[in-house]
C-alpha atoms as a PDB file:
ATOM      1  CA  UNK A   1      -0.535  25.877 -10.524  1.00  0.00           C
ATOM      2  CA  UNK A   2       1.456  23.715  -8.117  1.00  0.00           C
ATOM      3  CA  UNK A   3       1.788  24.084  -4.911  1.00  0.00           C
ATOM      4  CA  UNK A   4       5.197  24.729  -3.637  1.00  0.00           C
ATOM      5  CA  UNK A   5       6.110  23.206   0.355  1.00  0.00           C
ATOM      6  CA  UNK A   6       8.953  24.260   2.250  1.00  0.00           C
ATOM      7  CA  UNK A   7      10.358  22.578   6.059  1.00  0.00           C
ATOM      8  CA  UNK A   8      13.815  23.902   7.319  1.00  0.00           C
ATOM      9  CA  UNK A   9      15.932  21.515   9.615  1.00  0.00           C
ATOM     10  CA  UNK A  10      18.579  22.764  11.938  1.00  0.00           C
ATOM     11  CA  UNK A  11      21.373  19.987  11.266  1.00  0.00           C
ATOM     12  CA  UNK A  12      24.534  19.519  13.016  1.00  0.00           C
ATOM     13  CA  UNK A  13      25.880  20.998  10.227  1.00  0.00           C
ATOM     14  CA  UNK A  14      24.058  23.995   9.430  1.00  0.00           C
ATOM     15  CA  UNK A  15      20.146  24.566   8.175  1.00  0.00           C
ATOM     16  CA  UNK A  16      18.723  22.643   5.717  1.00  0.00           C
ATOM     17  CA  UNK A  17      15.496  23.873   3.654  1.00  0.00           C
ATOM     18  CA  UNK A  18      13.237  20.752   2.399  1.00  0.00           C
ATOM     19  CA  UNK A  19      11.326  21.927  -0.676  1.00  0.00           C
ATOM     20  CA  UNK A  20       8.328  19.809  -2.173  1.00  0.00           C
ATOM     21  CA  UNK A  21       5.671  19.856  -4.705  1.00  0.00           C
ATOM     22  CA  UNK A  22       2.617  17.882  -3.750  1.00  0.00           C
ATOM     23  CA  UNK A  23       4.143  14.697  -5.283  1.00  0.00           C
ATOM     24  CA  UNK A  24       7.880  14.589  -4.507  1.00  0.00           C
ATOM     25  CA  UNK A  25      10.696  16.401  -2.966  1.00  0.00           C
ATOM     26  CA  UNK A  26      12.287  18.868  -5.563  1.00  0.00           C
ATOM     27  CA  UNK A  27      14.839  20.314  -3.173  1.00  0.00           C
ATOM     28  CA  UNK A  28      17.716  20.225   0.078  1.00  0.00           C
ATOM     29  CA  UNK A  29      19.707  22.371   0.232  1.00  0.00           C
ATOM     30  CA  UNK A  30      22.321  24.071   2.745  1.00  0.00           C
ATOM     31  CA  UNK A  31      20.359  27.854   3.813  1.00  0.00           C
ATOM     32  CA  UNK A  32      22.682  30.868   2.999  1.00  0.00           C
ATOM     33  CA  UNK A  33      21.967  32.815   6.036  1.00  0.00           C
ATOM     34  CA  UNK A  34      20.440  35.885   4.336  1.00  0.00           C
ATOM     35  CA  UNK A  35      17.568  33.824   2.109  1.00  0.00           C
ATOM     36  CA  UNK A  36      15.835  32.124   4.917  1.00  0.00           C
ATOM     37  CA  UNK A  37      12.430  30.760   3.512  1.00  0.00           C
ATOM     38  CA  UNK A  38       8.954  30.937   5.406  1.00  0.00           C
ATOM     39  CA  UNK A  39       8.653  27.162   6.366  1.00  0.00           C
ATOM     40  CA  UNK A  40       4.779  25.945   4.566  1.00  0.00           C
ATOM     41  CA  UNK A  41       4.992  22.255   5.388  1.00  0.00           C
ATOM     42  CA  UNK A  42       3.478  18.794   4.358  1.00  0.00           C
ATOM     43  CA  UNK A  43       3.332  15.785   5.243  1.00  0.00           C
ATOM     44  CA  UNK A  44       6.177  15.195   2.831  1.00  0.00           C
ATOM     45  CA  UNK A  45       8.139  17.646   4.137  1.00  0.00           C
ATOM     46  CA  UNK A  46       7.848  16.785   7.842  1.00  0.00           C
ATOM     47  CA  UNK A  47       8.757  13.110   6.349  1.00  0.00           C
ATOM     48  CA  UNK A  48      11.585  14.389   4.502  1.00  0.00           C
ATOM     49  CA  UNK A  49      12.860  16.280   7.479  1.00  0.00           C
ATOM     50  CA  UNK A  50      12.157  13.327  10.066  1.00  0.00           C
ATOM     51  CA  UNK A  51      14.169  10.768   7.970  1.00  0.00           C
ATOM     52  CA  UNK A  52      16.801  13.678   8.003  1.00  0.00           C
ATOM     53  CA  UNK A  53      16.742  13.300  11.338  1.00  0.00           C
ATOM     54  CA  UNK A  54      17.140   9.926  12.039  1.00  0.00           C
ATOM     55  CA  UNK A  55      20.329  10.146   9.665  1.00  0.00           C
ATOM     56  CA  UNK A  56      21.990  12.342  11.370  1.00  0.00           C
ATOM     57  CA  UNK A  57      21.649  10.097  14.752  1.00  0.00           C
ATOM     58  CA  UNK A  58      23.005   7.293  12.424  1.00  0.00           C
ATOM     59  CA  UNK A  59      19.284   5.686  12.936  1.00  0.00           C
ATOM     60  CA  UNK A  60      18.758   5.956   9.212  1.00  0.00           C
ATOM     61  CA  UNK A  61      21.190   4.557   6.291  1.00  0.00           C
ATOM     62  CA  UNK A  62      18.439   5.012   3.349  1.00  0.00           C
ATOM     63  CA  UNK A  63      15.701   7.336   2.174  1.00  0.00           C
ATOM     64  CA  UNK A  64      12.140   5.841   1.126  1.00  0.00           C
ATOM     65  CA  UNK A  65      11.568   9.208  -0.131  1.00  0.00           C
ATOM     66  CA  UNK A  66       9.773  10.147  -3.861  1.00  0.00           C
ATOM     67  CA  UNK A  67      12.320  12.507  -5.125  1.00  0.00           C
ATOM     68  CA  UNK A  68      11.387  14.723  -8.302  1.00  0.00           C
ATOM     69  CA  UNK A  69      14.651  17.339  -9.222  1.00  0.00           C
ATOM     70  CA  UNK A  70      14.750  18.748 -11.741  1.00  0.00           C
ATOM     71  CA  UNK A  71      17.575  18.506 -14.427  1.00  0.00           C
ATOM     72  CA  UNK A  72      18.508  17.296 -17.931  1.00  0.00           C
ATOM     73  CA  UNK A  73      18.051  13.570 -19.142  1.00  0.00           C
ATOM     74  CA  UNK A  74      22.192  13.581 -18.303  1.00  0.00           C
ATOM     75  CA  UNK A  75      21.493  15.010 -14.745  1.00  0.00           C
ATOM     76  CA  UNK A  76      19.088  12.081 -13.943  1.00  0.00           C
ATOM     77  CA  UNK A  77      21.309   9.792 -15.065  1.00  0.00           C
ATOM     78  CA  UNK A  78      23.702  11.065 -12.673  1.00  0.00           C
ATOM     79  CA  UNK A  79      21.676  11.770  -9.744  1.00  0.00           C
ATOM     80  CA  UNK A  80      20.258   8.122 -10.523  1.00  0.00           C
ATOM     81  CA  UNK A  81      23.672   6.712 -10.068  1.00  0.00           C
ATOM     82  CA  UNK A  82      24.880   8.499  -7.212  1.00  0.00           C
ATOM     83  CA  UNK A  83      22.012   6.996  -5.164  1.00  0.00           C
ATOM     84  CA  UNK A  84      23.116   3.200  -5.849  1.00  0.00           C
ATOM     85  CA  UNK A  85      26.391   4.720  -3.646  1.00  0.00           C
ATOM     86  CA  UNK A  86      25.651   2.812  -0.283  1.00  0.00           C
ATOM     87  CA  UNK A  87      25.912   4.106   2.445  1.00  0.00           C
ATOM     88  CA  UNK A  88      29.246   4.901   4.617  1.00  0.00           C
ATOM     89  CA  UNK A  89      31.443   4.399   0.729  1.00  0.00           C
ATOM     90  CA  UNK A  90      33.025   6.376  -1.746  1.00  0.00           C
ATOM     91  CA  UNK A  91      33.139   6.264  -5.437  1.00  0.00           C
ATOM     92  CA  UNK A  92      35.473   8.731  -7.457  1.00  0.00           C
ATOM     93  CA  UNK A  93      34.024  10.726 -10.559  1.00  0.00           C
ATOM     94  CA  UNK A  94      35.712   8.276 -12.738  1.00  0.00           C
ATOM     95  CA  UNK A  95      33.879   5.227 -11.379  1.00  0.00           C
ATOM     96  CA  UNK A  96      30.185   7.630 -11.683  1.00  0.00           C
ATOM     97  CA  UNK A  97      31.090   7.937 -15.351  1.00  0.00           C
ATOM     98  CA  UNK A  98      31.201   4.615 -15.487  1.00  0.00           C
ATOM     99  CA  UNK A  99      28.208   3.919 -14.110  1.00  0.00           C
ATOM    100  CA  UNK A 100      26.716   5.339 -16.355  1.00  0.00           C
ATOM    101  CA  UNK A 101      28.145   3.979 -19.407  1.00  0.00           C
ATOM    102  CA  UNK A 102      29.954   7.472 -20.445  1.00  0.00           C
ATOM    103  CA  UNK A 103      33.192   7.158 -19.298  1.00  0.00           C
ATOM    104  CA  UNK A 104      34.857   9.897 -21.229  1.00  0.00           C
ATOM    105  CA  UNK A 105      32.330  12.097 -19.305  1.00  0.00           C
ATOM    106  CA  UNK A 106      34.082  12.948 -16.237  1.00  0.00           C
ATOM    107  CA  UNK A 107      33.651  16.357 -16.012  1.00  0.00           C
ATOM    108  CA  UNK A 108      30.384  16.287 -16.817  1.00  0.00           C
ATOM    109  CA  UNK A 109      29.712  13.942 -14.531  1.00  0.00           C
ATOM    110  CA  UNK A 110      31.478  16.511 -11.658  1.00  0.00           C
ATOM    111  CA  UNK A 111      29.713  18.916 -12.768  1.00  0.00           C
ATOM    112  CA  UNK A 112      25.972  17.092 -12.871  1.00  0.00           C
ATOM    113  CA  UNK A 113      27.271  16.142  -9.354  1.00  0.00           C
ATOM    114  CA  UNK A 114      27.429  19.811  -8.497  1.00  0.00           C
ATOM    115  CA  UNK A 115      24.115  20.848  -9.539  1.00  0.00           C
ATOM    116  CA  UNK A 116      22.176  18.426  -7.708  1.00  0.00           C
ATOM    117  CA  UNK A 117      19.433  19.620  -5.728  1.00  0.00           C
ATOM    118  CA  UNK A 118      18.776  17.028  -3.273  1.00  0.00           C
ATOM    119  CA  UNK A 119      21.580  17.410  -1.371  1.00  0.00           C
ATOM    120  CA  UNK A 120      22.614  14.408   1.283  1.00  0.00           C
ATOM    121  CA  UNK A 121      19.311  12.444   0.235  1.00  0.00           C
ATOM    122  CA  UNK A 122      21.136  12.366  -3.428  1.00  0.00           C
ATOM    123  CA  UNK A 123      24.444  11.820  -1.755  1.00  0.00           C
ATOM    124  CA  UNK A 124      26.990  13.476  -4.252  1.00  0.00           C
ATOM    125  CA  UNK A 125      28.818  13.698  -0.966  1.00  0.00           C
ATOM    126  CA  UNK A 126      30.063  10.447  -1.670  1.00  0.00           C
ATOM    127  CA  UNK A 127      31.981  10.886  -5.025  1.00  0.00           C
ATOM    128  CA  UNK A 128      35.796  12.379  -4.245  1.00  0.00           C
ATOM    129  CA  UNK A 129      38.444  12.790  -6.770  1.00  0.00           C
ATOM    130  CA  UNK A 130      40.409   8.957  -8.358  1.00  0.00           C
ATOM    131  CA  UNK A 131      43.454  10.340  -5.727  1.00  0.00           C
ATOM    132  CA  UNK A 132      40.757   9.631  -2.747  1.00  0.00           C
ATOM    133  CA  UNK A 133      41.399  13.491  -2.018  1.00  0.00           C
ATOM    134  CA  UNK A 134      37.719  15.719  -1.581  1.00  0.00           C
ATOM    135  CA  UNK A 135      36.730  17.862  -4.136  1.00  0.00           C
ATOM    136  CA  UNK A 136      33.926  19.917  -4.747  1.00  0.00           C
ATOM    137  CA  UNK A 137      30.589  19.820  -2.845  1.00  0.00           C
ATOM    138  CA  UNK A 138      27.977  22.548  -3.182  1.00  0.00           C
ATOM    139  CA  UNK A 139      27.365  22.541   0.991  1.00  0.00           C
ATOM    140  CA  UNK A 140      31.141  23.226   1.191  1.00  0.00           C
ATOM    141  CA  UNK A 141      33.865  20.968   1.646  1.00  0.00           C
ATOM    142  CA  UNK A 142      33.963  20.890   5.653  1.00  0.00           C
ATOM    143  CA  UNK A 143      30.401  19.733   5.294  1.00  0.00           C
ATOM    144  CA  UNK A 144      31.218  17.092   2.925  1.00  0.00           C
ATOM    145  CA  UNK A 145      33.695  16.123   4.991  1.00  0.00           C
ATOM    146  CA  UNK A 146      31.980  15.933   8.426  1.00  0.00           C
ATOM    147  CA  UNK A 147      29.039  13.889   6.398  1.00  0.00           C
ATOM    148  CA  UNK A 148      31.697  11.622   4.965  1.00  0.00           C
ATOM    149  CA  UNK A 149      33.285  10.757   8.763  1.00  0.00           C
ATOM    150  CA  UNK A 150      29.624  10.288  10.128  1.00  0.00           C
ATOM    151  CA  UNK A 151      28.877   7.482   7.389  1.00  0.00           C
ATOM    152  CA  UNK A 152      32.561   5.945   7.934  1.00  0.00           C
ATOM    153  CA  UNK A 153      31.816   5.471  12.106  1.00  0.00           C
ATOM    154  CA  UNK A 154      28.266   4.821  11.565  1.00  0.00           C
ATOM    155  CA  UNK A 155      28.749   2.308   9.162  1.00  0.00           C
ATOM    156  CA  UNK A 156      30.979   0.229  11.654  1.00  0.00           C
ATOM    157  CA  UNK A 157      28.385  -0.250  13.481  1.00  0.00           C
ATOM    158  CA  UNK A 158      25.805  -3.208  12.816  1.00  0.00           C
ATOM    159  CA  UNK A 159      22.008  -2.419  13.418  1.00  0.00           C
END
């Protein structure tokens, strides 16, 4: 049987719960208030939740983080391509689809994007609608939104 790891973070934005197996992080998510886990940490864990850290000082632009969610073939696909979104941009569902070589599969693609698991270190955060306006985000749209302004000033800044 696996062994399951959980860390919780207390972000600018709310709680985050780090979830790990003993070879990858499986999960980050925004805590609802009324499911708070019982933090059982790692080392991969603490690691996940220290490079957490350092991005939300704007010391940290990129994860070196194994990553293991799970999802369909079409999910990893997605989740694959969100990650090659650098930091501090945007990319509309349109261009994901793309990026993927399916580019009838917009909705899809949205909808991949909302099932991700990893959330920030898979940054569907990124992706906003072809009219540059925010849609959708599973952490809620003022979240997206306050992550999306950090990256923009961050990002002006040269390290």
């Amino acid at each position: 049987m696996t062994q399951t790891y959980c860390s919780l973070l207390e972000s600018p934005i709310g709680w985050l719960t780090i979830e790990a197996n003993d070879n990858a992080i499986t999960r980050i998510e925004f805590l609802d208030a009324n499911s708070v886990p019982v933090p059982n940490e790692s080392d991969l864990t603490r690691s996940a939740k220290s490079q957490l850290e350092q991005y939300f000082t704007g010391q940290r632009h990129q994860f070196d983080l194994p990553l293991a969610p799970p999802g369909t073939d079409f999910q990893q696909r997605c989740w694959q391509a969100l990650q090659d979104i650098p930091y501090g941009e945007t990319r509309s569902y349109v261009d994901q689809a793309m990026a993927i070589a399916k580019p009838k599969a917009v909705r899809a693609v949205g909808s991949a994007n909302g099932a991700n698991p990893i959330s920030i270190v898979i940054p569907c955060h990124r992706v906003i609608g072809k009219n540059g306006k925010l849609t959708g985000y599973a952490g809620g749209l003022d979240r997206k939104a306050w992550l999306l302004a950090m990256e923009a000033r961050q990002s002006d800044f040269s390290f």
